[in-house]
PDB file of N, CA and C in Angstrom:
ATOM      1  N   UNK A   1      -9.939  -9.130   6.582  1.00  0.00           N
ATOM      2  CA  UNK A   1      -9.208  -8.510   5.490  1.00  0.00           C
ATOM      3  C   UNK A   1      -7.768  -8.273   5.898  1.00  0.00           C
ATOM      4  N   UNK A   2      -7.150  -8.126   4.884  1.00  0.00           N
ATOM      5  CA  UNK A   2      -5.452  -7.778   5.172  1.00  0.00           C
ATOM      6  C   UNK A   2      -5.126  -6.437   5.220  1.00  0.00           C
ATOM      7  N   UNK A   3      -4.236  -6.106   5.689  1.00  0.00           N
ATOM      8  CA  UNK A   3      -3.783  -4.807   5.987  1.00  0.00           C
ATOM      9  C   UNK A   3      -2.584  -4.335   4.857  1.00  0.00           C
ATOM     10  N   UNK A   4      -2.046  -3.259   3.623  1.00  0.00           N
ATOM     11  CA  UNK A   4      -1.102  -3.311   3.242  1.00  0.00           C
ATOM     12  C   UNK A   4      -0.885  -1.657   3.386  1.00  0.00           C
ATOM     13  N   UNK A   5       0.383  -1.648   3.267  1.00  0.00           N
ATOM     14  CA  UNK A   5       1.143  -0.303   3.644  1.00  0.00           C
ATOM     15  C   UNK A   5       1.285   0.430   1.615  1.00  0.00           C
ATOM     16  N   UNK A   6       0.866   1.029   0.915  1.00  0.00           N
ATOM     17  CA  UNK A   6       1.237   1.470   0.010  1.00  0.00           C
ATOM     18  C   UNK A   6       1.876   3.251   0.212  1.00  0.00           C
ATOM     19  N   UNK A   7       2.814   2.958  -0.319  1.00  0.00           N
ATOM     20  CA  UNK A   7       4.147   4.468  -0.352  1.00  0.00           C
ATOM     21  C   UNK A   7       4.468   4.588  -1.667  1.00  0.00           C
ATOM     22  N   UNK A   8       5.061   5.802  -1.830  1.00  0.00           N
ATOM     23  CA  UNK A   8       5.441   5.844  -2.471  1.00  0.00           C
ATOM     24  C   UNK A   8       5.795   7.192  -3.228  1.00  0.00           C
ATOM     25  N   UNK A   9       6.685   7.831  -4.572  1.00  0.00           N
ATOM     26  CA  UNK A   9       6.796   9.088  -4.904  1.00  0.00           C
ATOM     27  C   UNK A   9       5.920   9.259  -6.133  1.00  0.00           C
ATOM     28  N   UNK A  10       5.717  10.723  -6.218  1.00  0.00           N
ATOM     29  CA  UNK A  10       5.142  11.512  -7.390  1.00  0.00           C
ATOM     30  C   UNK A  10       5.805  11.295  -8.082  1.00  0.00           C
ATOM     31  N   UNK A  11       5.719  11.210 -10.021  1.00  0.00           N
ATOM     32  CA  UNK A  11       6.415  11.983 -10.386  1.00  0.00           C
ATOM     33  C   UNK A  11       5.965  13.481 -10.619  1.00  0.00           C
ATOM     34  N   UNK A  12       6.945  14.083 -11.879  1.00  0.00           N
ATOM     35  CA  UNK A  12       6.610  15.488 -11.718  1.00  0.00           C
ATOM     36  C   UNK A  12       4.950  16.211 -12.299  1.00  0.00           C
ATOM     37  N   UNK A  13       4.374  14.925 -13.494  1.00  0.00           N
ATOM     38  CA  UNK A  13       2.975  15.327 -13.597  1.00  0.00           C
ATOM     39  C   UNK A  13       1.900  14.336 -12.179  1.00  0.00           C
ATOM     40  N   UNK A  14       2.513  13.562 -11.725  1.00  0.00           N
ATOM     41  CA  UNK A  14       1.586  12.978 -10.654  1.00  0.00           C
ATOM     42  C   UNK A  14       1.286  14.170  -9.491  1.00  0.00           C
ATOM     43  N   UNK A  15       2.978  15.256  -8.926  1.00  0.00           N
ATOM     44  CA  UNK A  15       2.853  16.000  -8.611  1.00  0.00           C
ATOM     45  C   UNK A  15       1.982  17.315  -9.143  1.00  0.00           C
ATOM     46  N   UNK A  16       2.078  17.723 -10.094  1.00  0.00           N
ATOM     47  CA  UNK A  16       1.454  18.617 -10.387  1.00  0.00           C
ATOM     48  C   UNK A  16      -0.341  17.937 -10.229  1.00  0.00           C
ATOM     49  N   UNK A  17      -0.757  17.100 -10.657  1.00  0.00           N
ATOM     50  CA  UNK A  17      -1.980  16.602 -10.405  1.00  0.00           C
ATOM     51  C   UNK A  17      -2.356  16.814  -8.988  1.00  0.00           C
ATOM     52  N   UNK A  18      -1.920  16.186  -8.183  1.00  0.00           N
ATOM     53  CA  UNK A  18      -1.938  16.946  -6.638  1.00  0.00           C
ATOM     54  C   UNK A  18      -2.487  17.984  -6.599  1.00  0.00           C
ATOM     55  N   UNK A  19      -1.113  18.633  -6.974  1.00  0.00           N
ATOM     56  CA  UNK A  19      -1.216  20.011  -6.525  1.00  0.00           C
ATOM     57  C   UNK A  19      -2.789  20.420  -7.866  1.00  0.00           C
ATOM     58  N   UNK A  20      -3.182  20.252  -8.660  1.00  0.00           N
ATOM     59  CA  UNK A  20      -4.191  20.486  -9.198  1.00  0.00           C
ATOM     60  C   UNK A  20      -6.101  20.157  -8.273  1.00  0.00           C
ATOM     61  N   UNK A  21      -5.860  18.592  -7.831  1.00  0.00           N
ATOM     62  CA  UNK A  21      -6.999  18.440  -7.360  1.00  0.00           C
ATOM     63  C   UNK A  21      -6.496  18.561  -5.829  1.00  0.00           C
ATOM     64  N   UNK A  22      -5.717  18.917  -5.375  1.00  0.00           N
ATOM     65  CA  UNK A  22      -5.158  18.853  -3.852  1.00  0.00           C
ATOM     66  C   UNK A  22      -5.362  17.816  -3.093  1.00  0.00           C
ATOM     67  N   UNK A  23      -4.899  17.897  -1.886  1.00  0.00           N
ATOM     68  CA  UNK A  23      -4.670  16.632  -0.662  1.00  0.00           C
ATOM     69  C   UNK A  23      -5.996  15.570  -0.754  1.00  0.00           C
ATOM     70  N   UNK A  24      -6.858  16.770  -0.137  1.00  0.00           N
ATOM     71  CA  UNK A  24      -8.629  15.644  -0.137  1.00  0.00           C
ATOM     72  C   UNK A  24      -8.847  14.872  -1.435  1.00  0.00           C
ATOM     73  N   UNK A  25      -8.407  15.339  -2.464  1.00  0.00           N
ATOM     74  CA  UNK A  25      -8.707  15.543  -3.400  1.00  0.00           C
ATOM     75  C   UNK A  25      -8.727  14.074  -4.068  1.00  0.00           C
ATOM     76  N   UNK A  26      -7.085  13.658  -3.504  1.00  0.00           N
ATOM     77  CA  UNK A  26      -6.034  12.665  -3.960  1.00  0.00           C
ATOM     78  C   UNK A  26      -6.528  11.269  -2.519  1.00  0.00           C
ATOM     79  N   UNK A  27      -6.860  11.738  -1.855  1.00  0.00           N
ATOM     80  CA  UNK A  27      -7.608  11.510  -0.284  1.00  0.00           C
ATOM     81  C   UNK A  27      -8.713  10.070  -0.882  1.00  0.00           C
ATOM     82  N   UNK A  28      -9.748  10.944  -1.612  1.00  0.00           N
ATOM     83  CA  UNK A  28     -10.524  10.425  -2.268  1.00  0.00           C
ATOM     84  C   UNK A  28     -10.522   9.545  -3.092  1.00  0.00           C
ATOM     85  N   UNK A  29      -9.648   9.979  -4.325  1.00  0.00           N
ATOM     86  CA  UNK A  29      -9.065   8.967  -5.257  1.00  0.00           C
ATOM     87  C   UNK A  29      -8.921   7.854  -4.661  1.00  0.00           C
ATOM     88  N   UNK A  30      -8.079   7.631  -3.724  1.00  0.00           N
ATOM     89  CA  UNK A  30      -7.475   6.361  -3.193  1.00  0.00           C
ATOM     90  C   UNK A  30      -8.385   5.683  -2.458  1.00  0.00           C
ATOM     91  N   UNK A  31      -9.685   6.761  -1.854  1.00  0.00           N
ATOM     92  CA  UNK A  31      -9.894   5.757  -0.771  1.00  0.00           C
ATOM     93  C   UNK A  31     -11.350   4.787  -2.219  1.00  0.00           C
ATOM     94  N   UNK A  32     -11.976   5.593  -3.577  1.00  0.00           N
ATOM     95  CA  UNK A  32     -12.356   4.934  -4.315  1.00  0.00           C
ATOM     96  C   UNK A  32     -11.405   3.890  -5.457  1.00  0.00           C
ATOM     97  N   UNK A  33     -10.395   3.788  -5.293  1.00  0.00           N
ATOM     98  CA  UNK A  33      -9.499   2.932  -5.626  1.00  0.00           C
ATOM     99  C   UNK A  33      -9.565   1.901  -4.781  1.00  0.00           C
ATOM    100  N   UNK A  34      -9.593   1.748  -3.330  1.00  0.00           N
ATOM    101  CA  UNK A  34      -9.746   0.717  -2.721  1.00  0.00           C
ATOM    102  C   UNK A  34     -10.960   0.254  -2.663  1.00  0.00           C
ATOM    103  N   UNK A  35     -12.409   0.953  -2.481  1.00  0.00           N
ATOM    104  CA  UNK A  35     -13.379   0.459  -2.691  1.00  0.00           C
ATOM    105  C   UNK A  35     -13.541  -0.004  -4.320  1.00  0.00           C
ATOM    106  N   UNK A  36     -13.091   0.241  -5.282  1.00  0.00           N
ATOM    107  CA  UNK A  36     -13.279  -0.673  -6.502  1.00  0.00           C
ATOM    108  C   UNK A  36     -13.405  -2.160  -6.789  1.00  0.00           C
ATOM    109  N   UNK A  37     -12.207  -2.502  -5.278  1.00  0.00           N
ATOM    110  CA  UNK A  37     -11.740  -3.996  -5.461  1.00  0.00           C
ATOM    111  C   UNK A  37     -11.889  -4.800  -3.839  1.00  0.00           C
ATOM    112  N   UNK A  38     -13.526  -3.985  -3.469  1.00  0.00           N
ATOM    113  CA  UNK A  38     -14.135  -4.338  -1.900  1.00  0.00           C
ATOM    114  C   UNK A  38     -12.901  -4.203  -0.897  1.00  0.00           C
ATOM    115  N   UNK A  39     -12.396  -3.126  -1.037  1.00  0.00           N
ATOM    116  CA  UNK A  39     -11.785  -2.791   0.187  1.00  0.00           C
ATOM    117  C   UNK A  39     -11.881  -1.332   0.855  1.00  0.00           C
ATOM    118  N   UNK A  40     -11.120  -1.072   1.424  1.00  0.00           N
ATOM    119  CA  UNK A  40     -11.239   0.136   1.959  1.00  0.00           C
ATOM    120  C   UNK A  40     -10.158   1.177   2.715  1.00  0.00           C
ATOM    121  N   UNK A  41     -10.036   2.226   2.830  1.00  0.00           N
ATOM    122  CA  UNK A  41      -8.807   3.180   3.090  1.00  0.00           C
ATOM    123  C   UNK A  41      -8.783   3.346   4.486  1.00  0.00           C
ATOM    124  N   UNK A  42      -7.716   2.929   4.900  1.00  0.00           N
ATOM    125  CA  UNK A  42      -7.769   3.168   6.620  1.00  0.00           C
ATOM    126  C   UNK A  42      -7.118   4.825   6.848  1.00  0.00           C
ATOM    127  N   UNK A  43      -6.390   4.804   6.150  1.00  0.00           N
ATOM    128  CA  UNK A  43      -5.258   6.223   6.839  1.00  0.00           C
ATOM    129  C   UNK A  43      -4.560   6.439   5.039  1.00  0.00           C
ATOM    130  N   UNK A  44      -4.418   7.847   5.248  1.00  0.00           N
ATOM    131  CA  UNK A  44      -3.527   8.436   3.689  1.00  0.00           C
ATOM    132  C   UNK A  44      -2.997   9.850   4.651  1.00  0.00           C
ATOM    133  N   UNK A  45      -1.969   9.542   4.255  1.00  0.00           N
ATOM    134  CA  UNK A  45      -0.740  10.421   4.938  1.00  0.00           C
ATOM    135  C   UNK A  45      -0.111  11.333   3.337  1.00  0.00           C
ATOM    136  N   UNK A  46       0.300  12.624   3.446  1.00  0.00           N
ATOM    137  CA  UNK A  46       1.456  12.903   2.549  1.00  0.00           C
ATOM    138  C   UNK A  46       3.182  13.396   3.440  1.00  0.00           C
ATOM    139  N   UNK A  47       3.995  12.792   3.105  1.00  0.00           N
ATOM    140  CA  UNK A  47       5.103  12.949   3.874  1.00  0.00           C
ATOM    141  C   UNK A  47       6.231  14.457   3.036  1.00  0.00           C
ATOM    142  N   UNK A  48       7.239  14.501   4.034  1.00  0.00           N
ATOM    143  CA  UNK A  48       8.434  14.781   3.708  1.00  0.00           C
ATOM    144  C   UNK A  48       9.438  13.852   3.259  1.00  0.00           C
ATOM    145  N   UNK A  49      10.553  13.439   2.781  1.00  0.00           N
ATOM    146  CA  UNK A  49      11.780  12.990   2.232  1.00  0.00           C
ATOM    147  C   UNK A  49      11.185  12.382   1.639  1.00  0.00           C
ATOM    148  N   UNK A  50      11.846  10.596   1.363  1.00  0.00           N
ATOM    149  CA  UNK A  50      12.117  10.028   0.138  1.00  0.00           C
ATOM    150  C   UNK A  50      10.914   9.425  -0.352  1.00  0.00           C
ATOM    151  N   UNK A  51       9.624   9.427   0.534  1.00  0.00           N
ATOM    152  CA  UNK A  51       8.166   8.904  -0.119  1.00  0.00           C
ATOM    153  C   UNK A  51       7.637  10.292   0.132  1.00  0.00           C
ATOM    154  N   UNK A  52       6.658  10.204  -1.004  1.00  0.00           N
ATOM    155  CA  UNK A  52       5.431  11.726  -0.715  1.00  0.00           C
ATOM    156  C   UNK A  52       4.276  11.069  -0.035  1.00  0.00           C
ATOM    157  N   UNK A  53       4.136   9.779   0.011  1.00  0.00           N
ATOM    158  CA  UNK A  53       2.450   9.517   0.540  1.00  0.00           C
ATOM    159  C   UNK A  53       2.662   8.238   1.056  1.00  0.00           C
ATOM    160  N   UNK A  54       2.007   7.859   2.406  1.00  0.00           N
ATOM    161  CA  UNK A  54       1.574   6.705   2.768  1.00  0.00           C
ATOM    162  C   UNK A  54       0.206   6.596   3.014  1.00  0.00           C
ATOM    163  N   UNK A  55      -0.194   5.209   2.472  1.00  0.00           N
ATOM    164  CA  UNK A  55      -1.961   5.019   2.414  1.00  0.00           C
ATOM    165  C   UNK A  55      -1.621   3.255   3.168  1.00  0.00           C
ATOM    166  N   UNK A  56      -2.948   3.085   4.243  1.00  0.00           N
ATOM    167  CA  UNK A  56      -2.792   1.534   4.930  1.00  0.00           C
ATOM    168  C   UNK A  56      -4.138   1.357   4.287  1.00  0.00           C
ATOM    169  N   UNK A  57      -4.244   0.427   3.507  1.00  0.00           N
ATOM    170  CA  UNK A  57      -5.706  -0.212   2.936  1.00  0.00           C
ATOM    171  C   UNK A  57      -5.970  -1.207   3.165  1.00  0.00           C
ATOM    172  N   UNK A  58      -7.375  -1.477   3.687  1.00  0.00           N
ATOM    173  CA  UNK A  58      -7.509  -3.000   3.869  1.00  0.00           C
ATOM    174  C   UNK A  58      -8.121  -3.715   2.725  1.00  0.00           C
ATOM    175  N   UNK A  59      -7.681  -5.001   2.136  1.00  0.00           N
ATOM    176  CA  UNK A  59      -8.461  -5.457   0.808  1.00  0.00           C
ATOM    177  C   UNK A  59      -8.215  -6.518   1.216  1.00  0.00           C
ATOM    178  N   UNK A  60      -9.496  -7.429   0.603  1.00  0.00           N
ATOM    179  CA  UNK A  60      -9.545  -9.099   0.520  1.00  0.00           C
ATOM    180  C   UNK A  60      -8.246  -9.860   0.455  1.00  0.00           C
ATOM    181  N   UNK A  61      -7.524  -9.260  -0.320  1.00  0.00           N
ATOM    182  CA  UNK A  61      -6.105 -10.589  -0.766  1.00  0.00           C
ATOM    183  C   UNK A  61      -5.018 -10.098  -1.497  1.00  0.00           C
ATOM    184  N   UNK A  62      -3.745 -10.743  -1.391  1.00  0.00           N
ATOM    185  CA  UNK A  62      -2.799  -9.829  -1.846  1.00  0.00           C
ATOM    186  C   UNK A  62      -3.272  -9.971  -4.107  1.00  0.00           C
ATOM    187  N   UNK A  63      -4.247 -10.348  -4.239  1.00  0.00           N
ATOM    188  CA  UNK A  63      -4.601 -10.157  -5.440  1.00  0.00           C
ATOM    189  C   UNK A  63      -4.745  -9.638  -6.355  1.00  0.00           C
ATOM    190  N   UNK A  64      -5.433  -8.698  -4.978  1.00  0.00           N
ATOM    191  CA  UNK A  64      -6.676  -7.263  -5.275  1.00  0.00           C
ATOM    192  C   UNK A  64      -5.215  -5.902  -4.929  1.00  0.00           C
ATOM    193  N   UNK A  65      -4.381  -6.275  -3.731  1.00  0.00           N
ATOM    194  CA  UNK A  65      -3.360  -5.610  -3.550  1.00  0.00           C
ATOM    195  C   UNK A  65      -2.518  -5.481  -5.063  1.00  0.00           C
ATOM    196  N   UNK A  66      -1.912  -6.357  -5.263  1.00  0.00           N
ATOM    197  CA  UNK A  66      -1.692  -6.173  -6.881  1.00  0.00           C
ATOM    198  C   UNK A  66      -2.269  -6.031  -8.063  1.00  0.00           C
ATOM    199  N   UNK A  67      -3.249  -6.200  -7.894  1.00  0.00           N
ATOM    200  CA  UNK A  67      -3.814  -5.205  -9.467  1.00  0.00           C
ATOM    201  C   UNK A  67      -4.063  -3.618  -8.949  1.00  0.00           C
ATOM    202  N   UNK A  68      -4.021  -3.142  -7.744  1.00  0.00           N
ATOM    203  CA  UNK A  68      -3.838  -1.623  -7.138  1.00  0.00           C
ATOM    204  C   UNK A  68      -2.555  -1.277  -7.189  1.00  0.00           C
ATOM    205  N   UNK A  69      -1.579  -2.099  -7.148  1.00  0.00           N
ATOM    206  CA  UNK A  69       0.174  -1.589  -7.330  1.00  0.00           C
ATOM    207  C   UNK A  69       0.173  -1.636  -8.808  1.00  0.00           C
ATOM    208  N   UNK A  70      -0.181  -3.291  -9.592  1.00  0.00           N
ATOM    209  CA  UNK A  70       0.355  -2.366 -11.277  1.00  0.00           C
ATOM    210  C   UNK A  70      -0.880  -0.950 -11.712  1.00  0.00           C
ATOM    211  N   UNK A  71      -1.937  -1.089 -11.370  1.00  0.00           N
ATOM    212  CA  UNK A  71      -2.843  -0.042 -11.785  1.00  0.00           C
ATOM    213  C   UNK A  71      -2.078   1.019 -11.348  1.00  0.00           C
ATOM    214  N   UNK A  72      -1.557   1.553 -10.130  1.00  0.00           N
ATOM    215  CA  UNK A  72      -0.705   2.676 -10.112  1.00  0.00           C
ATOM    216  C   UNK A  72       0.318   3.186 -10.691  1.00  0.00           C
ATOM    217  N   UNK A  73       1.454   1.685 -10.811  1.00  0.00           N
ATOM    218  CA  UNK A  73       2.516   2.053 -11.725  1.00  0.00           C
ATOM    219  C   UNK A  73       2.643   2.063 -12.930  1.00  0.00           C
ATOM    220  N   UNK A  74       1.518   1.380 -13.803  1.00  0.00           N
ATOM    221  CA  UNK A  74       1.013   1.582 -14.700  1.00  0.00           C
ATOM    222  C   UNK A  74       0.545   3.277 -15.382  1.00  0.00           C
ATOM    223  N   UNK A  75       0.171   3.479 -14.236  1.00  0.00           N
ATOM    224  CA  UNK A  75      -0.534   5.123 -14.663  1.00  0.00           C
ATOM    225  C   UNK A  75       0.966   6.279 -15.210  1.00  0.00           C
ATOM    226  N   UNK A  76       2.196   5.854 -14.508  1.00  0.00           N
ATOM    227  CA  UNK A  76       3.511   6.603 -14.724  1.00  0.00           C
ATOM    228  C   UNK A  76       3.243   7.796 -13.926  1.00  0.00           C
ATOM    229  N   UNK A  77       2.418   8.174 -13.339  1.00  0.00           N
ATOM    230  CA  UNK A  77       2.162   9.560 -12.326  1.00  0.00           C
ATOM    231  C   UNK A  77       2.382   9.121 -11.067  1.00  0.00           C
ATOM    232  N   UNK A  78       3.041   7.979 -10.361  1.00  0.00           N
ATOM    233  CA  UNK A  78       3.516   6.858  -9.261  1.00  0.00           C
ATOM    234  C   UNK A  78       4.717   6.305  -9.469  1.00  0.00           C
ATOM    235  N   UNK A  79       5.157   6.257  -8.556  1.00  0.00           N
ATOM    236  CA  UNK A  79       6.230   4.920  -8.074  1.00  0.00           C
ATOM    237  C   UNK A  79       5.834   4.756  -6.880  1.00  0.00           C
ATOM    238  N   UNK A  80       5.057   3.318  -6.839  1.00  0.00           N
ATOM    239  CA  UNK A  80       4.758   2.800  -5.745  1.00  0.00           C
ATOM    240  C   UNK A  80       5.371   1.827  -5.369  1.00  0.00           C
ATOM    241  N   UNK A  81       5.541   1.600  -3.826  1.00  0.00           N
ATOM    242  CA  UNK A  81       6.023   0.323  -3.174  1.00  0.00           C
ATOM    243  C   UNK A  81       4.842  -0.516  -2.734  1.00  0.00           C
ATOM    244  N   UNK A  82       4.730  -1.447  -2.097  1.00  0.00           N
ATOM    245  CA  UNK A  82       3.971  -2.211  -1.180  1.00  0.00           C
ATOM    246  C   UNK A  82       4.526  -3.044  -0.036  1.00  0.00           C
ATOM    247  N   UNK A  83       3.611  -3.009   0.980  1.00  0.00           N
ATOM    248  CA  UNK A  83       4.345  -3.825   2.102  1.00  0.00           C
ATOM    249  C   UNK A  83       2.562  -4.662   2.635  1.00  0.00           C
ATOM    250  N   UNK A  84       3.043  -5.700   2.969  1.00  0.00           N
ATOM    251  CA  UNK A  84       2.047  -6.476   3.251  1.00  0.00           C
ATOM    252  C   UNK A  84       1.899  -6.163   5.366  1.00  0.00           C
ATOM    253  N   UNK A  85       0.905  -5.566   5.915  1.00  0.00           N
ATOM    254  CA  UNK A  85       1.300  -5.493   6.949  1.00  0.00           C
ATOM    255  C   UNK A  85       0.616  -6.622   8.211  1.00  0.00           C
ATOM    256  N   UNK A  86       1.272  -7.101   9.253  1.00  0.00           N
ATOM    257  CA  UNK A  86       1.150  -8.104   9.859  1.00  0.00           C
ATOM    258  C   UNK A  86       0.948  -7.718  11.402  1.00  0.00           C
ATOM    259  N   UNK A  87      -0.980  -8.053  11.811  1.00  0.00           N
ATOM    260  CA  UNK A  87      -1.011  -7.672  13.497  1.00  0.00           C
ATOM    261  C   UNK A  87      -0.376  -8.909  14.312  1.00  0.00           C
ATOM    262  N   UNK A  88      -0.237  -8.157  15.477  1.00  0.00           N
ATOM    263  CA  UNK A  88       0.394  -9.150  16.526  1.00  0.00           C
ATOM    264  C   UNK A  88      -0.238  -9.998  16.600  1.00  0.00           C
ATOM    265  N   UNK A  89      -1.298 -10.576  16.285  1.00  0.00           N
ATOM    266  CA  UNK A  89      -2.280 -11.602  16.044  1.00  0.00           C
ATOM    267  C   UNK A  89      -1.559 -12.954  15.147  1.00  0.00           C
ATOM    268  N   UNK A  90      -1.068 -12.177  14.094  1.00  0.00           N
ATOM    269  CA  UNK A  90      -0.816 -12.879  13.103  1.00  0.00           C
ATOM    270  C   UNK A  90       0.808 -13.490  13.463  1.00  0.00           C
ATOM    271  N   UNK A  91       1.103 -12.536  14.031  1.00  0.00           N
ATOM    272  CA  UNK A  91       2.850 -12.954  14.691  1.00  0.00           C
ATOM    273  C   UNK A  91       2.859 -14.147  15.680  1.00  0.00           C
ATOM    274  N   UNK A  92       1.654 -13.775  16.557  1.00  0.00           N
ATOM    275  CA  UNK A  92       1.690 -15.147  17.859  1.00  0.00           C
ATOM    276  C   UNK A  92       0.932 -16.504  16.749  1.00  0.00           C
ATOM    277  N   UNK A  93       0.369 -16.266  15.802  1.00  0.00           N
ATOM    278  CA  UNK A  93       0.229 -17.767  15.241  1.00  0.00           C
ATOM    279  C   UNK A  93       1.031 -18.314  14.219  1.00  0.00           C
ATOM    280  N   UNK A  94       2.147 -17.220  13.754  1.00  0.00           N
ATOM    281  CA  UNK A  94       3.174 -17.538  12.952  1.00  0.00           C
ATOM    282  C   UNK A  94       3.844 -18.000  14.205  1.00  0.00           C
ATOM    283  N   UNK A  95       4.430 -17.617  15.095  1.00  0.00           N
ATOM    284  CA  UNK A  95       5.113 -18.547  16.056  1.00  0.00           C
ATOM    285  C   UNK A  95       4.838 -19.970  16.604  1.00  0.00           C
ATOM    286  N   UNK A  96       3.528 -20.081  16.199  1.00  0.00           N
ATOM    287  CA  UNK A  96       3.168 -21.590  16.911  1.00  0.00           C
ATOM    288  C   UNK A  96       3.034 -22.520  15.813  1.00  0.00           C
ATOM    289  N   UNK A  97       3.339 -22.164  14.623  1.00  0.00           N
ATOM    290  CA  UNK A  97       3.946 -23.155  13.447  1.00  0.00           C
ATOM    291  C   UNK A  97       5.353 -23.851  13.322  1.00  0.00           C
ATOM    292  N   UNK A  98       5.379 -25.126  13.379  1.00  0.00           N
ATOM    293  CA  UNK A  98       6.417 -25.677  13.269  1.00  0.00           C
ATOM    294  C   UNK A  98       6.868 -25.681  11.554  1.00  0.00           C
ATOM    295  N   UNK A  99       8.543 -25.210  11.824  1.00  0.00           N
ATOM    296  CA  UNK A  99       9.123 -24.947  10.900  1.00  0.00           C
ATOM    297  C   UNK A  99      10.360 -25.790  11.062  1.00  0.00           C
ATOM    298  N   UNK A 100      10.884 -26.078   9.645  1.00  0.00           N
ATOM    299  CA  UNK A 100      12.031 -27.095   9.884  1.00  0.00           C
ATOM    300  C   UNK A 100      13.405 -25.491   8.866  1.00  0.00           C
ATOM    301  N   UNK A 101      14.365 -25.584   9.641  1.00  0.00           N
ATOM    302  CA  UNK A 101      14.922 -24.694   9.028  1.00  0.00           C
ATOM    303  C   UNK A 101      16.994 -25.222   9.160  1.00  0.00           C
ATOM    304  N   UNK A 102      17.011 -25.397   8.379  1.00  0.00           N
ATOM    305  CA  UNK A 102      18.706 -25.411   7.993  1.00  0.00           C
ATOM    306  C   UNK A 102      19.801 -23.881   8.117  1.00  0.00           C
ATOM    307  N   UNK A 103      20.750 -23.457   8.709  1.00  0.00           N
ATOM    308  CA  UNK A 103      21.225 -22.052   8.164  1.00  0.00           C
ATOM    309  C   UNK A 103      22.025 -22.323   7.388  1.00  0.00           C
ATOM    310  N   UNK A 104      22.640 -21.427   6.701  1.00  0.00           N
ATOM    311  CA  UNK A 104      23.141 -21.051   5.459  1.00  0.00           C
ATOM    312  C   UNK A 104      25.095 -21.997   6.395  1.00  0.00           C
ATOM    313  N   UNK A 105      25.309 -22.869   6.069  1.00  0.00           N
ATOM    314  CA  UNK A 105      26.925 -22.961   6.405  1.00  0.00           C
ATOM    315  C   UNK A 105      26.816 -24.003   6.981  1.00  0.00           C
ATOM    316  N   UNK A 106      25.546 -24.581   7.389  1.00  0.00           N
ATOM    317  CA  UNK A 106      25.503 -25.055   9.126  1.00  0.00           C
ATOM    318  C   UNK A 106      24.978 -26.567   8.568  1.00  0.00           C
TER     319      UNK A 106
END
């Protein structure tokens, strides 16, 4: 399975929802949001500054990853980001692909 990083802010009724069913609460939500679409919740964080929450989920495909980003931003109680995340696994066999590459001028 893939690994993705979802962040992102409250708005002010997403916040108040929080604060209604609290941390575990919201804990839960997410980690049955990822099991909906056979995946599953590794870690759910709530932060300080410019994101309130980071969640790392693992799901089948960036497929299933996007119908969990519009289903969120869809709801208007979110602004979510996504980041697709990549183990060192995946870095040493992206390196042993031959790539033909031009730079920009050159």
């Amino acid at each position: 399975m893939a690994k993705y990083l979802f962040h992102g802010s409250y708005t002010v009724e997403g916040i108040r929802g929080v604060r209604k069913e609290g941390g575990t609460g919201r804990r839960q939500a997410v980690s049955a949001l990822a099991q909906s679409v056979g995946g599953s919740l590794e870690s759910f964080y709530f932060a300080f500054g410019g994101d309130d929450f980071y969640a790392v989920v693992d799901l089948p495909d960036n497929t299933r990853a996007a119908a969990i980003a519009t289903a969120i931003a869809a709801s208007g109680a979110v602004s979510p980001s996504t980041v697709v995340l990549l183990s060192p696994e995946d870095i040493d066999a992206a390196a042993k692909v031959d790539v033909t590459y031009r730079a920009p001028g050159t």
